[in-house]
PDB file of N, CA and C in Angstrom:
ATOM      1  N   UNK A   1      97.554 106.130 114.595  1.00  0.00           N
ATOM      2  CA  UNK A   1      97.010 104.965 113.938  1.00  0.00           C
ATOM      3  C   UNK A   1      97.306 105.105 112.445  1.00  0.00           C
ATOM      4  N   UNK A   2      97.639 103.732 111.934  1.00  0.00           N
ATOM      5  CA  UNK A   2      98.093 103.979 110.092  1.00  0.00           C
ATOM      6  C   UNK A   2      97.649 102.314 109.848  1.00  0.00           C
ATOM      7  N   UNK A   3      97.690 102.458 108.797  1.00  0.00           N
ATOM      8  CA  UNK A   3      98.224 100.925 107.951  1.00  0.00           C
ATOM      9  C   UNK A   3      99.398 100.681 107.340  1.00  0.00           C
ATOM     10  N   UNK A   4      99.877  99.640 107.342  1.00  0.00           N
ATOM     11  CA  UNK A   4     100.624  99.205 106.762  1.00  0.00           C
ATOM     12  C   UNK A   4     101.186  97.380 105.827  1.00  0.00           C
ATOM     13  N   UNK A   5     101.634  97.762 105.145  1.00  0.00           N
ATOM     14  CA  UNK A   5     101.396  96.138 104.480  1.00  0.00           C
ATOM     15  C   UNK A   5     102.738  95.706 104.864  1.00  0.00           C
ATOM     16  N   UNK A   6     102.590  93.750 105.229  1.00  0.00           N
ATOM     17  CA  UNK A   6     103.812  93.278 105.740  1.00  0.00           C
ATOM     18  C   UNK A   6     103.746  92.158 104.378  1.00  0.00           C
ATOM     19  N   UNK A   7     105.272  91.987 103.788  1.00  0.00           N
ATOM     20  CA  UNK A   7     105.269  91.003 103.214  1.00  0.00           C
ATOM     21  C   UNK A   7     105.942  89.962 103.370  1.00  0.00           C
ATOM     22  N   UNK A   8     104.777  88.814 103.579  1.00  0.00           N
ATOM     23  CA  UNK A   8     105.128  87.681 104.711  1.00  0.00           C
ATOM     24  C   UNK A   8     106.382  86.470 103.419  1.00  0.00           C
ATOM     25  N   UNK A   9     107.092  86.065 103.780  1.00  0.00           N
ATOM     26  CA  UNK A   9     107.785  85.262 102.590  1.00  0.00           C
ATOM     27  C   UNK A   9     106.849  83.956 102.095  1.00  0.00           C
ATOM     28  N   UNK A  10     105.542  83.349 103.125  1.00  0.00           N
ATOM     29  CA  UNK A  10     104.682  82.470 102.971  1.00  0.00           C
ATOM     30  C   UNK A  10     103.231  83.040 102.582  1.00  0.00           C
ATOM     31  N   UNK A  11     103.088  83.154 103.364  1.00  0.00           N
ATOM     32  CA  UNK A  11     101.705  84.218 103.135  1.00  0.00           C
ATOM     33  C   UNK A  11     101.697  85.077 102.587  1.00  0.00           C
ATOM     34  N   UNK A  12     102.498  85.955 101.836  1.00  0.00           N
ATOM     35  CA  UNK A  12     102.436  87.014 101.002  1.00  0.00           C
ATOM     36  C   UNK A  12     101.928  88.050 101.657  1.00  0.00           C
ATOM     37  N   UNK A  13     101.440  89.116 100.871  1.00  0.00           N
ATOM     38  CA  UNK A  13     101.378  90.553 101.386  1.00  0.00           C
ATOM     39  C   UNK A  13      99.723  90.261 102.352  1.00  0.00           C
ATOM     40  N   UNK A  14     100.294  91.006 103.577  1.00  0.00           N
ATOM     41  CA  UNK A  14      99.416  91.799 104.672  1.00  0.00           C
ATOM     42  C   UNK A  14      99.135  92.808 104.872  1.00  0.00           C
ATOM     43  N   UNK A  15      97.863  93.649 105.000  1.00  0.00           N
ATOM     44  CA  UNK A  15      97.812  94.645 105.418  1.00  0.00           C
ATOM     45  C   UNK A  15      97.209  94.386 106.488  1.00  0.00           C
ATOM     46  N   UNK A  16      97.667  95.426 107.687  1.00  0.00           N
ATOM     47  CA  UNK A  16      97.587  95.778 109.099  1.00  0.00           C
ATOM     48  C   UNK A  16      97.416  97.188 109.102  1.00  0.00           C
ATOM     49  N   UNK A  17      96.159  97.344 110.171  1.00  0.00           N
ATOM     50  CA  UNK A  17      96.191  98.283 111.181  1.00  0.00           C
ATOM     51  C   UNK A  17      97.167  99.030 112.251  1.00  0.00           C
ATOM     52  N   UNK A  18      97.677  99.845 112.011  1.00  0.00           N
ATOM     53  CA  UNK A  18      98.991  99.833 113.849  1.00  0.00           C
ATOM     54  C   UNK A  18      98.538 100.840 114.360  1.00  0.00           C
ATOM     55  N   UNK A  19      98.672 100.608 115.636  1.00  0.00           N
ATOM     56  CA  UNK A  19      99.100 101.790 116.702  1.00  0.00           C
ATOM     57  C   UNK A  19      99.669 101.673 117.676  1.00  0.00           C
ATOM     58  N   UNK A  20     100.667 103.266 118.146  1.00  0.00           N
ATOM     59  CA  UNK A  20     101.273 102.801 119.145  1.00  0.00           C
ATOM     60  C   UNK A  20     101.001 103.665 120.454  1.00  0.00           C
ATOM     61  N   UNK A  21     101.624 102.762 121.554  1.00  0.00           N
ATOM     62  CA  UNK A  21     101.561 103.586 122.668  1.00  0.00           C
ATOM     63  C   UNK A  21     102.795 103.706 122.866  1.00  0.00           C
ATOM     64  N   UNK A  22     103.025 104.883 123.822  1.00  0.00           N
ATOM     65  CA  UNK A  22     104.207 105.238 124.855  1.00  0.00           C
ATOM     66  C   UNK A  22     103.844 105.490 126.059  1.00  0.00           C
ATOM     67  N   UNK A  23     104.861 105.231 126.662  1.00  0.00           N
ATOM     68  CA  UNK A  23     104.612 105.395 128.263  1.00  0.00           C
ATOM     69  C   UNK A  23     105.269 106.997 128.506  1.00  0.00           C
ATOM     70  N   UNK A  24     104.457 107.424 129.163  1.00  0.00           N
ATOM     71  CA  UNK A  24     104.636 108.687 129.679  1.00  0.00           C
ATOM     72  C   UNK A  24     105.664 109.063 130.383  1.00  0.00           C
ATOM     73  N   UNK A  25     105.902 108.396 131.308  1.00  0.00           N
ATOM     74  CA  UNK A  25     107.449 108.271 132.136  1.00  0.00           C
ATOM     75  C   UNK A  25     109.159 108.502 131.336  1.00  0.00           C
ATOM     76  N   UNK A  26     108.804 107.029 130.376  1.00  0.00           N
ATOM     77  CA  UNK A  26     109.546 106.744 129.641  1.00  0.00           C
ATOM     78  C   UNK A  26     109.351 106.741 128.262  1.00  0.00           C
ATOM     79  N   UNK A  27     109.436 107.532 127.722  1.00  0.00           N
ATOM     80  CA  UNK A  27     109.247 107.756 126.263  1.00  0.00           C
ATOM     81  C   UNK A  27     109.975 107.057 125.184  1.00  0.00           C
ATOM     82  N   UNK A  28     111.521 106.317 125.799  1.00  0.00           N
ATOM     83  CA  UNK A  28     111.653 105.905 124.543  1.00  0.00           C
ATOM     84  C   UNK A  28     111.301 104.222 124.744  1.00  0.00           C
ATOM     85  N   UNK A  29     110.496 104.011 125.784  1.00  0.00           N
ATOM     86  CA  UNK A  29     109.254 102.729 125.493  1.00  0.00           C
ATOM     87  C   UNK A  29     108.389 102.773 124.783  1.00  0.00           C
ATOM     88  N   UNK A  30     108.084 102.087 123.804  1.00  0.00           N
ATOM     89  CA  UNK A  30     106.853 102.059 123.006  1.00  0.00           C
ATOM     90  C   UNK A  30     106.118 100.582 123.106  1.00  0.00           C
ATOM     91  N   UNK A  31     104.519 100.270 122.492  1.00  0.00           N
ATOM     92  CA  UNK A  31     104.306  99.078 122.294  1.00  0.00           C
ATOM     93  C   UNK A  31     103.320  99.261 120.887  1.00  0.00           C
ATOM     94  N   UNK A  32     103.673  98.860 120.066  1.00  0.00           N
ATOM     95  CA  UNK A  32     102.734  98.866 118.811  1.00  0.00           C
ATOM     96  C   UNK A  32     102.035  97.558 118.665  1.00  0.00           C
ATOM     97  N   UNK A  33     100.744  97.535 118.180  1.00  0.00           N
ATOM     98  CA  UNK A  33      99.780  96.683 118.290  1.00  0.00           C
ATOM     99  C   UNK A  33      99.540  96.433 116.704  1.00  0.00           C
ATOM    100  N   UNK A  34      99.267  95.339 116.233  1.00  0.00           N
ATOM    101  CA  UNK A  34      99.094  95.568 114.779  1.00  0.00           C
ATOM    102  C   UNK A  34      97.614  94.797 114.695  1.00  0.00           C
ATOM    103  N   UNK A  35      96.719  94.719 113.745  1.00  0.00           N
ATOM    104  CA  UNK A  35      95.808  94.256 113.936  1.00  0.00           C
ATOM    105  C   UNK A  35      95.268  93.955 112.047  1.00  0.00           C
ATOM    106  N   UNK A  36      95.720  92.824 111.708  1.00  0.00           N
ATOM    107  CA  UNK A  36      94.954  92.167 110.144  1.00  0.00           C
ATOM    108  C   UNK A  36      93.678  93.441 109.761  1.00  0.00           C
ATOM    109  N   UNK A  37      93.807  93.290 108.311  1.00  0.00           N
ATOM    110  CA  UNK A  37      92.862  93.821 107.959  1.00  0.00           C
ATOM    111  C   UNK A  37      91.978  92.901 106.867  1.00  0.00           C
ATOM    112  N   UNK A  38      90.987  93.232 106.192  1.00  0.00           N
ATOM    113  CA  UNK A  38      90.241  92.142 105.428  1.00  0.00           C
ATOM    114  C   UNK A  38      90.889  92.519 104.212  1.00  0.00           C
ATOM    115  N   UNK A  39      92.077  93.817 103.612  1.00  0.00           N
ATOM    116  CA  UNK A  39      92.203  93.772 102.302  1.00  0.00           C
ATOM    117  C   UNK A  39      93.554  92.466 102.214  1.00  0.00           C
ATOM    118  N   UNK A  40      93.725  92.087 101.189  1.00  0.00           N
ATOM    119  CA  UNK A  40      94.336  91.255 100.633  1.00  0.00           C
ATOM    120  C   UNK A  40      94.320  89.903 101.232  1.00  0.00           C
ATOM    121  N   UNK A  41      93.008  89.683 101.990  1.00  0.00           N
ATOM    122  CA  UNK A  41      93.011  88.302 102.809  1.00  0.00           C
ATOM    123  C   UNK A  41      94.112  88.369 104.300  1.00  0.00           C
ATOM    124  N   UNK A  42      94.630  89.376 104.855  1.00  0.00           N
ATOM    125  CA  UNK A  42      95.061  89.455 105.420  1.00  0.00           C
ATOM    126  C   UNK A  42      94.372  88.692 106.770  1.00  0.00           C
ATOM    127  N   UNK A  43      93.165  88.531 107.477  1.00  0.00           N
ATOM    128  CA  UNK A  43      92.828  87.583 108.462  1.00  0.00           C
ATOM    129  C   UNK A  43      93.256  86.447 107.904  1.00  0.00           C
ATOM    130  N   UNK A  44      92.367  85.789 107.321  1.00  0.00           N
ATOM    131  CA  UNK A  44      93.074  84.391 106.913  1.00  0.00           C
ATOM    132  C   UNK A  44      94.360  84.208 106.843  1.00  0.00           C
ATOM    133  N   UNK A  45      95.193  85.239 106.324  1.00  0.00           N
ATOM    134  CA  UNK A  45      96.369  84.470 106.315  1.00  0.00           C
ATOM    135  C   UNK A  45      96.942  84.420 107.702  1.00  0.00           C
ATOM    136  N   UNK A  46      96.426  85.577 108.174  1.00  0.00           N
ATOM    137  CA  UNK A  46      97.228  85.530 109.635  1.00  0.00           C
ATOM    138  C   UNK A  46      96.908  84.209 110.182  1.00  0.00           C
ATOM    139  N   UNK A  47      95.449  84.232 110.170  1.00  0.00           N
ATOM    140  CA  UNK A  47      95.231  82.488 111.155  1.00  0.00           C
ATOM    141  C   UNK A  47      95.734  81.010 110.748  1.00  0.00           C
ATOM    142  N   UNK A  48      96.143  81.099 109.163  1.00  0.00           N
ATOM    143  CA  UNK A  48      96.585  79.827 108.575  1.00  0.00           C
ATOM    144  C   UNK A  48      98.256  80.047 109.744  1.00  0.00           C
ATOM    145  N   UNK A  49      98.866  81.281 109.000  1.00  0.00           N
ATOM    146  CA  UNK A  49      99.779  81.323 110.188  1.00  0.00           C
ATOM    147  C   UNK A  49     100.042  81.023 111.477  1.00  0.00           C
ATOM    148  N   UNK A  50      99.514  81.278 112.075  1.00  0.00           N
ATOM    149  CA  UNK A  50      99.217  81.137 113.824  1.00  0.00           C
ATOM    150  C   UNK A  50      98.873  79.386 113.796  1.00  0.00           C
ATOM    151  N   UNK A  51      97.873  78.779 112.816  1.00  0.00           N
ATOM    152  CA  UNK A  51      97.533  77.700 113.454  1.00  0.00           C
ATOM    153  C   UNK A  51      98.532  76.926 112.789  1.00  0.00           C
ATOM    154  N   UNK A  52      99.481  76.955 112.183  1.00  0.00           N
ATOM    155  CA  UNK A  52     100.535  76.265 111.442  1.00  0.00           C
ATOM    156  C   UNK A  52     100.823  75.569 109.802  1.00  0.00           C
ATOM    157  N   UNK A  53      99.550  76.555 109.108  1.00  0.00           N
ATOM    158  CA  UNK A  53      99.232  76.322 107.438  1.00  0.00           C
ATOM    159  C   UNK A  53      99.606  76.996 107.176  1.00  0.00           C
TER     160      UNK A  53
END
């Protein structure tokens, strides 16, 4: 688990939560999950995003 900031070209900078999984079998499968954080307004922007603002 880490953070990391995405910088959106509309929304400007995000910070996110990540983590990843791997599958045991197959290792070079992964799935990383990212998850908004409250610094830099990062929810909001995500949802203006998603809902099309």
């Amino acid at each position: 688990m880490g953070t990391k900031q995405i910088n959106h070209p509309t929304a400007g900078t995000m910070t996110m939560e990540h983590m990843t999984f791997r599958v045991y079998d197959a290792p070079e499968l992964k799935l990383t999950i990212y998850r908004p954080l409250k610094e830099n307004d990062s929810i909001k922007k995500l949802n203006l995003l998603m809902n099309g603002g």
